[in-house]
Protein backbone atom coordinates (compact mmCIF):
# COMPACT_ATOMS: atom_id res chain seq x y z
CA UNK A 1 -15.93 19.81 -10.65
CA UNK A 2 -15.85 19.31 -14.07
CA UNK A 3 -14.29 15.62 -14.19
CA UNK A 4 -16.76 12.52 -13.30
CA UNK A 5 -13.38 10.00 -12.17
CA UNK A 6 -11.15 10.41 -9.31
CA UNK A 7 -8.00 12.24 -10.00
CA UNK A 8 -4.52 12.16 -7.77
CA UNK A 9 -2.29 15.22 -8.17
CA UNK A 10 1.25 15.19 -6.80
CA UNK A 11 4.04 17.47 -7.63
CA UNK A 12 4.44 17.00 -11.49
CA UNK A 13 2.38 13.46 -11.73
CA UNK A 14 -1.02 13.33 -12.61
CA UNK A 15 -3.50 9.81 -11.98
CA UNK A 16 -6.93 9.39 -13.09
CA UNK A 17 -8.70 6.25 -12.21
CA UNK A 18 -12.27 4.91 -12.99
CA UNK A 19 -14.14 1.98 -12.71
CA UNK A 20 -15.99 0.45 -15.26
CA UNK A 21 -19.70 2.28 -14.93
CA UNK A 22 -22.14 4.92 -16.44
CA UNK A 23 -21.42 8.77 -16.49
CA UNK A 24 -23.32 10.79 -14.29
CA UNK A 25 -26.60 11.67 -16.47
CA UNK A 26 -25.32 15.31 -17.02
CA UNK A 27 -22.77 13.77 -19.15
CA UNK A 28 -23.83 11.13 -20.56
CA UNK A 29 -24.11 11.28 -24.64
CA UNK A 30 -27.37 12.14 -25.98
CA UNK A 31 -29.53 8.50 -26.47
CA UNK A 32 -27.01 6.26 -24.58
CA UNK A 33 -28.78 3.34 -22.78
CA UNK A 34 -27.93 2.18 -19.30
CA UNK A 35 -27.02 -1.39 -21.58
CA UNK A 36 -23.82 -0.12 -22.69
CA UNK A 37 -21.83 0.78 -19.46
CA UNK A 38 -18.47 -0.42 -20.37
CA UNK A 39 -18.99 2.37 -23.72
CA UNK A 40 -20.04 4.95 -21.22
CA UNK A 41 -17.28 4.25 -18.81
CA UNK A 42 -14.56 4.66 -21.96
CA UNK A 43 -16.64 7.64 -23.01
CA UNK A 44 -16.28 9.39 -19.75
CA UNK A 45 -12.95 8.65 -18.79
CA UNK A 46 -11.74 9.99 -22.19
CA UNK A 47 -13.83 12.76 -21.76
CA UNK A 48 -12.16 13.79 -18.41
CA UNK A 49 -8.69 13.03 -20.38
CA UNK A 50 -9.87 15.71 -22.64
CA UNK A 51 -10.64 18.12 -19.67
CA UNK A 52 -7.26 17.54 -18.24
CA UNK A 53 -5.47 18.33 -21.06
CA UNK A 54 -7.13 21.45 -21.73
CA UNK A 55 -6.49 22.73 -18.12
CA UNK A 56 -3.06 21.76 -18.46
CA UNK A 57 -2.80 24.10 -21.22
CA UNK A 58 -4.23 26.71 -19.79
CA UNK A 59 -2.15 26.28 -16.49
CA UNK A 60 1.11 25.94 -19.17
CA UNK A 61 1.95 22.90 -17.66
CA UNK A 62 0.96 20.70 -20.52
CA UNK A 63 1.45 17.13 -20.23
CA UNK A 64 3.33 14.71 -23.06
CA UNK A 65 1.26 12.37 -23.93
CA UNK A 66 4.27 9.98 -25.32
CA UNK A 67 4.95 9.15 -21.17
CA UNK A 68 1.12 8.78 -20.26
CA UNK A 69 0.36 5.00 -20.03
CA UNK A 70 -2.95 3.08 -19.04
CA UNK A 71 -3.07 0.48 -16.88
CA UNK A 72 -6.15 -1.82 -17.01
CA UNK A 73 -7.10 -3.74 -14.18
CA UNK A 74 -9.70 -6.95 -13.55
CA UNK A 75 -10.81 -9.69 -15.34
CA UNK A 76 -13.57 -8.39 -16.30
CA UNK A 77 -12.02 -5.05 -17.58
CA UNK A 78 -12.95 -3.87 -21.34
CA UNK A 79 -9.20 -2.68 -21.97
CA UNK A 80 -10.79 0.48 -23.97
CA UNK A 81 -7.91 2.91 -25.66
CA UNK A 82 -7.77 6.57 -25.21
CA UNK A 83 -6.05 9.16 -26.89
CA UNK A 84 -4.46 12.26 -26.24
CA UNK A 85 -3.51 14.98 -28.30
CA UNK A 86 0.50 15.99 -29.46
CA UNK A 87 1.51 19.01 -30.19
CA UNK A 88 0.78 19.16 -33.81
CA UNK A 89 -2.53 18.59 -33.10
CA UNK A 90 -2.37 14.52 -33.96
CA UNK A 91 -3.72 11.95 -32.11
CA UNK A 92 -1.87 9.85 -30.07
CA UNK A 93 -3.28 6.41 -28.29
CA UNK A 94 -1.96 5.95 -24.67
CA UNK A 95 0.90 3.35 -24.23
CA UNK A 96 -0.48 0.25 -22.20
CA UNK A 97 1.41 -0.59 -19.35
CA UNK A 98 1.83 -3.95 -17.06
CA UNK A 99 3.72 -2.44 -13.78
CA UNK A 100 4.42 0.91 -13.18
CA UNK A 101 6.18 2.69 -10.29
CA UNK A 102 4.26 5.24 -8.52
CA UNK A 103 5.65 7.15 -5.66
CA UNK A 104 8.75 4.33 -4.89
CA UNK A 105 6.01 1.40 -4.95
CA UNK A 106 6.28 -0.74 -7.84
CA UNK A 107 2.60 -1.56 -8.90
CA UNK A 108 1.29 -4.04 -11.56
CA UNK A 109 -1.88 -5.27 -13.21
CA UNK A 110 -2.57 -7.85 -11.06
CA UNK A 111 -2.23 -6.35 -7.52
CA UNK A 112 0.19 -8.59 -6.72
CA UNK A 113 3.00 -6.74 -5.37
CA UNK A 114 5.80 -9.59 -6.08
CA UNK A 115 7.94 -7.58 -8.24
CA UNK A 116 8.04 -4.81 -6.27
CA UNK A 117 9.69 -7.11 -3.26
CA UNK A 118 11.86 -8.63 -4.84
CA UNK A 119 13.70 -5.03 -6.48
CA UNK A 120 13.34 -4.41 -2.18
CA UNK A 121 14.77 -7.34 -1.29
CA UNK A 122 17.55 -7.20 -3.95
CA UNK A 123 18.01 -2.85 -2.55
CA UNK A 124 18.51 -4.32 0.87
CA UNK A 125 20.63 -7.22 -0.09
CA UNK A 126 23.25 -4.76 -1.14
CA UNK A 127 23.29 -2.63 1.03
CA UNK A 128 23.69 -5.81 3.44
CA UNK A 129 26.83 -6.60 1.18
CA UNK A 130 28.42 -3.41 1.71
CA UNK A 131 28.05 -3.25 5.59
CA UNK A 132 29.50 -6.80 5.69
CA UNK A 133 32.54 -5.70 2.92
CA UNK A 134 33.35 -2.82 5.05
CA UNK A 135 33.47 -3.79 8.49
CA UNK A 136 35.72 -6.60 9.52
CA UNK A 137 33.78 -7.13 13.26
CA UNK A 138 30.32 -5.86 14.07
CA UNK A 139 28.99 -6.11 17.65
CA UNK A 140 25.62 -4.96 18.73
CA UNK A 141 26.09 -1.51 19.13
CA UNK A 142 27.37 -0.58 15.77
CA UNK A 143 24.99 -3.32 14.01
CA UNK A 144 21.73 -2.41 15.27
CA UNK A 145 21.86 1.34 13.76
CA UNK A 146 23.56 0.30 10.82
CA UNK A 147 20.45 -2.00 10.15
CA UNK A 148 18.00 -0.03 10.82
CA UNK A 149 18.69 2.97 9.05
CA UNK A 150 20.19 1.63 6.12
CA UNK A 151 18.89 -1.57 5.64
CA UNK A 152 15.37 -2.69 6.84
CA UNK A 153 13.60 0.80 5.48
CA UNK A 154 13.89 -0.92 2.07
CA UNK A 155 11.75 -3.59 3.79
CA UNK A 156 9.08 -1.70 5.03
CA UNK A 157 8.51 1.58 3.00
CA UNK A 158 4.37 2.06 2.53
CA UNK A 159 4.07 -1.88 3.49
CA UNK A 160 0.35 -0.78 3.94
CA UNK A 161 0.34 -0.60 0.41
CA UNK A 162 2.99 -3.68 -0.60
CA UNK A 163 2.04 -5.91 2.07
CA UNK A 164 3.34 -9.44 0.57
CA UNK A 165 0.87 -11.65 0.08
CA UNK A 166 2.42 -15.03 -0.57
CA UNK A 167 4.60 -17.11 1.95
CA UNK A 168 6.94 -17.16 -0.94
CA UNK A 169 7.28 -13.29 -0.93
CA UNK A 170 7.05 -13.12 3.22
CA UNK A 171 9.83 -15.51 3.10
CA UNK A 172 11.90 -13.69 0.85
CA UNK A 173 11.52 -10.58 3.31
CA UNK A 174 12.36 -12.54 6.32
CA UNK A 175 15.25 -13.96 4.63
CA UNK A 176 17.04 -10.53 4.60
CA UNK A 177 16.93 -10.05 8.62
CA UNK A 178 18.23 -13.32 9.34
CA UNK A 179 21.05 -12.96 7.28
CA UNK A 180 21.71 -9.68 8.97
CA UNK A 181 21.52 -10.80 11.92
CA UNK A 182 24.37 -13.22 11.59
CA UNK A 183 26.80 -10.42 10.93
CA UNK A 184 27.03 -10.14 14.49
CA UNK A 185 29.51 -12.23 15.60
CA UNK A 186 28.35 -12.62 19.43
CA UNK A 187 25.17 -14.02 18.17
CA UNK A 188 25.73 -15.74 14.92
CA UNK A 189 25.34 -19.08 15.86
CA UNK A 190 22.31 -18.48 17.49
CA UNK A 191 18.90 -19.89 16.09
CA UNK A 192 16.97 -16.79 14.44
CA UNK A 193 14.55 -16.38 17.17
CA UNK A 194 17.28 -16.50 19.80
CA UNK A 195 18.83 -14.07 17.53
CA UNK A 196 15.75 -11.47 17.13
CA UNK A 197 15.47 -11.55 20.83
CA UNK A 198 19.49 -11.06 22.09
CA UNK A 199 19.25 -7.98 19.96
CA UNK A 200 15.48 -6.50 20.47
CA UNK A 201 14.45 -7.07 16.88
CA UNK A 202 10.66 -8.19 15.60
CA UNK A 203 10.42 -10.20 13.00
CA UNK A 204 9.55 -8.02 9.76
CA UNK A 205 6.21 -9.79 9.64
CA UNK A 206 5.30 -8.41 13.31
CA UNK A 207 6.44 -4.92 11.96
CA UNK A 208 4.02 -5.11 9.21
CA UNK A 209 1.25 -6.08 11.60
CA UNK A 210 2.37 -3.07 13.95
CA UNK A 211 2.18 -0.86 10.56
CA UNK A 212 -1.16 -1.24 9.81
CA UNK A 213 -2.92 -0.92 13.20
CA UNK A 214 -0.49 2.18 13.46
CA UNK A 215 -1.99 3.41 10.20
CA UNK A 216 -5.64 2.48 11.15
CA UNK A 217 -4.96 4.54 14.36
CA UNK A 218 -4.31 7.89 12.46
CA UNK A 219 -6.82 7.07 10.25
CA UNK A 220 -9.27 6.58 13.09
CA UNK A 221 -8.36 9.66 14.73
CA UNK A 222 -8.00 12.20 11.82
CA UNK A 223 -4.17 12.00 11.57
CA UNK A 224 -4.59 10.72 7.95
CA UNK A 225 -7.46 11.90 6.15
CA UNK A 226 -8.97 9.74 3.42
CA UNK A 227 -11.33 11.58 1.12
CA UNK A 228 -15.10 11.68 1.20
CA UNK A 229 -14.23 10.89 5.09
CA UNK A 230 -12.92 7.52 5.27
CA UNK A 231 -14.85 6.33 2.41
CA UNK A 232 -13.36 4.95 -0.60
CA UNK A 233 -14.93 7.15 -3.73
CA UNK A 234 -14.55 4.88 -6.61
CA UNK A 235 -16.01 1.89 -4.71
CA UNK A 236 -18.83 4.15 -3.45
CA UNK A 237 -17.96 1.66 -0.15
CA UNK A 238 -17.71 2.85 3.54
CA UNK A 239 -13.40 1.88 3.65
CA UNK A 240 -14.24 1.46 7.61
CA UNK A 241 -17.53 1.40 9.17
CA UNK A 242 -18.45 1.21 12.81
CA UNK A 243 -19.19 -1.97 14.10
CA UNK A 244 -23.25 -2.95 14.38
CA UNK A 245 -22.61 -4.85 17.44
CA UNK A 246 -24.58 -3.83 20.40
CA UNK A 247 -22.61 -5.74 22.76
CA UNK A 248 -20.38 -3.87 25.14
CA UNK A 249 -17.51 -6.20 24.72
CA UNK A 250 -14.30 -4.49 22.97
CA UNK A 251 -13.40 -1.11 22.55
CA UNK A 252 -15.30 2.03 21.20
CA UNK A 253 -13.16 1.88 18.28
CA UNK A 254 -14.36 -1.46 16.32
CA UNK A 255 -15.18 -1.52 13.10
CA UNK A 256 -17.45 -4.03 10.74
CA UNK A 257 -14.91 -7.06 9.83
CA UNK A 258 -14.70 -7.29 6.40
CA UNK A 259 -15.02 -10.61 4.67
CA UNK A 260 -13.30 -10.79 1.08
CA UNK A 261 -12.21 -13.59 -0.94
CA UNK A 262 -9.12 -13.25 -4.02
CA UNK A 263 -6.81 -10.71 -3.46
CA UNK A 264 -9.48 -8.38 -1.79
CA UNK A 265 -8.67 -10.72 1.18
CA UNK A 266 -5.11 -9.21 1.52
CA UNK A 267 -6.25 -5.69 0.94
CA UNK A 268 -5.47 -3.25 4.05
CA UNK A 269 -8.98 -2.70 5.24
CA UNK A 270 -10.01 -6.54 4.99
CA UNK A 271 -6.56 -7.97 6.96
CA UNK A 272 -6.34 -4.94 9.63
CA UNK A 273 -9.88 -4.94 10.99
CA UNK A 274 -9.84 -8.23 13.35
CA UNK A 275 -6.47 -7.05 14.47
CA UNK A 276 -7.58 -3.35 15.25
CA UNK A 277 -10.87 -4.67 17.18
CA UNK A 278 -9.01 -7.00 19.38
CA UNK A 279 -6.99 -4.46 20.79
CA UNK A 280 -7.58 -2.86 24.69
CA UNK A 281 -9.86 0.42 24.81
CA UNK A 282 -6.92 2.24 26.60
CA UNK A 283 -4.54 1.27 23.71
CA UNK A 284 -7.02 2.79 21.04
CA UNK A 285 -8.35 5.81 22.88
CA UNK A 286 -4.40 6.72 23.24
CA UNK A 287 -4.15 10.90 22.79
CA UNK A 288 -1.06 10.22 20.40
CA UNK A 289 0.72 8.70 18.21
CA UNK A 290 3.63 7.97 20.54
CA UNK A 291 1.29 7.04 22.79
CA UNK A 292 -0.85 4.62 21.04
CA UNK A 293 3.14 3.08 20.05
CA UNK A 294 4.21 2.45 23.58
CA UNK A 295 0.74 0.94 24.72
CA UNK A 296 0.65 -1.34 21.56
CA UNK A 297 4.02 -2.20 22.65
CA UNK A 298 3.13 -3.07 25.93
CA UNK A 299 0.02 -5.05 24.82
CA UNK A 300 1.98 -6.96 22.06
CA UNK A 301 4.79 -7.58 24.29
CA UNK A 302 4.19 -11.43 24.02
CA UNK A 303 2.33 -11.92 20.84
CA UNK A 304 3.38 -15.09 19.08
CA UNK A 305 5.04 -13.09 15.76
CA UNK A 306 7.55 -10.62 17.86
CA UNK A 307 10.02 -12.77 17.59
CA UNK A 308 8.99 -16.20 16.10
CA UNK A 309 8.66 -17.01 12.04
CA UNK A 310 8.06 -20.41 10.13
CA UNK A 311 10.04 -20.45 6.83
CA UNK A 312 9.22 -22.91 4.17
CA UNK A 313 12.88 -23.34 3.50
């Protein structure tokens, strides 16, 4: 209650993030004007670094400030520096930091995502490498399980997050499976979409699509909660609101289609949205998970990406 930014606790790692904007007036320094937001924002935010600390001492979990880092993101941003206090009671500014890796997913300043999928890529590469160095013939029935246990989660871990947004990075995804897929001999000289198909595998692009209408579906039905109800607290933003169509046409599900330009455009709400509303009532109104799977299924059983892709190269 005390802290004016949003804070993430998990196990021993501790996030604060906050957007460049006033403090709420209860906090705000005596005879600060509404002029100088970017100095209130820096004020705040190293206010609630202050706050943090303090209850981390009293919980005797102190942090060390040496591994905190800020990350500034935007244009726009002020790229402030904030402080933290050692042990001996000196000062010490916080490290600034380009990437980070947070939870497996490798983020950096610029929302970008590439190097994260390319350390995937490179993961799944090798453990391509050691399938093919230790088995001399692989048909079907040992590939497939071998794949996609060991292999493609590399590909697709929190792609709602990731999701590439290049063709360069798409391609370099894609690239993976069809090299897989000619370790099996019976199929190997195959085109890739003949490939996909003899063995029942989408195309990781179609998975990614399936992820995020999968995700929007738990979100839409209270399986994942975000806070302040699917609203997005920094942005002060409804994340997904109800359509304002009064037609009847669709399902009861839709939501407003966001419209973003710059890398907004590639942001999970803003791609998902057109997807989600074009799906059948019965597929959305599904009473599970499981469900909602084998009725997408069924309704996606001929879309154009399950098992066609266009590389560049």
């Amino acid at each position: 209650e005390e802290l004016q930014n949003f804070v993430s606790l998990f196990a021993d790692d501790t996030k604060i993030y906050a957007i460049a904007r006033g403090c709420d007036s209860k906090t705000r320094p005596q005879g600060s004007q509404d002029s100088h937001e970017s100095n209130l924002h820096s004020t705040c935010l190293q206010a609630d670094l202050n706050t943090l600390q303090q209850w981390s001492s009293r919980m005797q979990m102190k942090f060390h400030p040496d591994k905190c880092k800020v990350m500034h993101l935007g244009r726009g941003n002020p790229k402030h520096k904030y402080t933290m206090t050692r042990e001996d009671g000196s000062s010490h500014t916080l490290e600034v930091t380009q990437e980070e890796k947070d939870l497996g997913v490798t983020l950096d300043n610029r929302l970008e995502f590439s190097k994260h999928i390319q350390v995937q890529v490179n993961k799944a590469n090798k453990v391509l490498g050691a399938i093919r160095h230790t088995f001399k013939y692989l048909g079907k029935e040992a590939f497939l399980p071998l794949y996609k246990s060991l292999v493609r989660p590399h590909l697709e871990y929190a792609t709602v997050i990731w999701h590439p947004k290049t063709k360069r990075d798409r391609d370099s995804i894609e690239r993976v499976q069809r090299r897989a897929t000619k370790l099996v001999e019976s199929v190997s000289q195959l085109p890739y979409a003949e490939r996909l198909q003899a063995l029942n595998l989408p195309t990781l692009y179609f998975r990614r699509q399936r992820a995020d209408v999968i995700e929007l579906y738990k979100i839409s039905h209270g399986y994942d909660v975000l806070r302040v109800g699917n609203s997005c607290s920094i942005c002060n933003e409804s994340m997904f609101a109800p359509t304002l169509s009064t037609t009847t046409r669709g399902h009861s599900y839709k939501y407003q289609i966001q419209k973003s330009h710059g890398r907004r455009k590639d942001f999970f709400a803003s791609r998902v949205t057109k997807v989600w509303n074009s799906l059948s009532e019965e597929t959305v109104t599904s009473k599970t998970v499981n469900r909602f799977k084998s009725s997408l299924a069924q309704e996606w059983k001929n879309h154009k990406d399950l098992y066609n892709y266009d590389f560049t190269y």
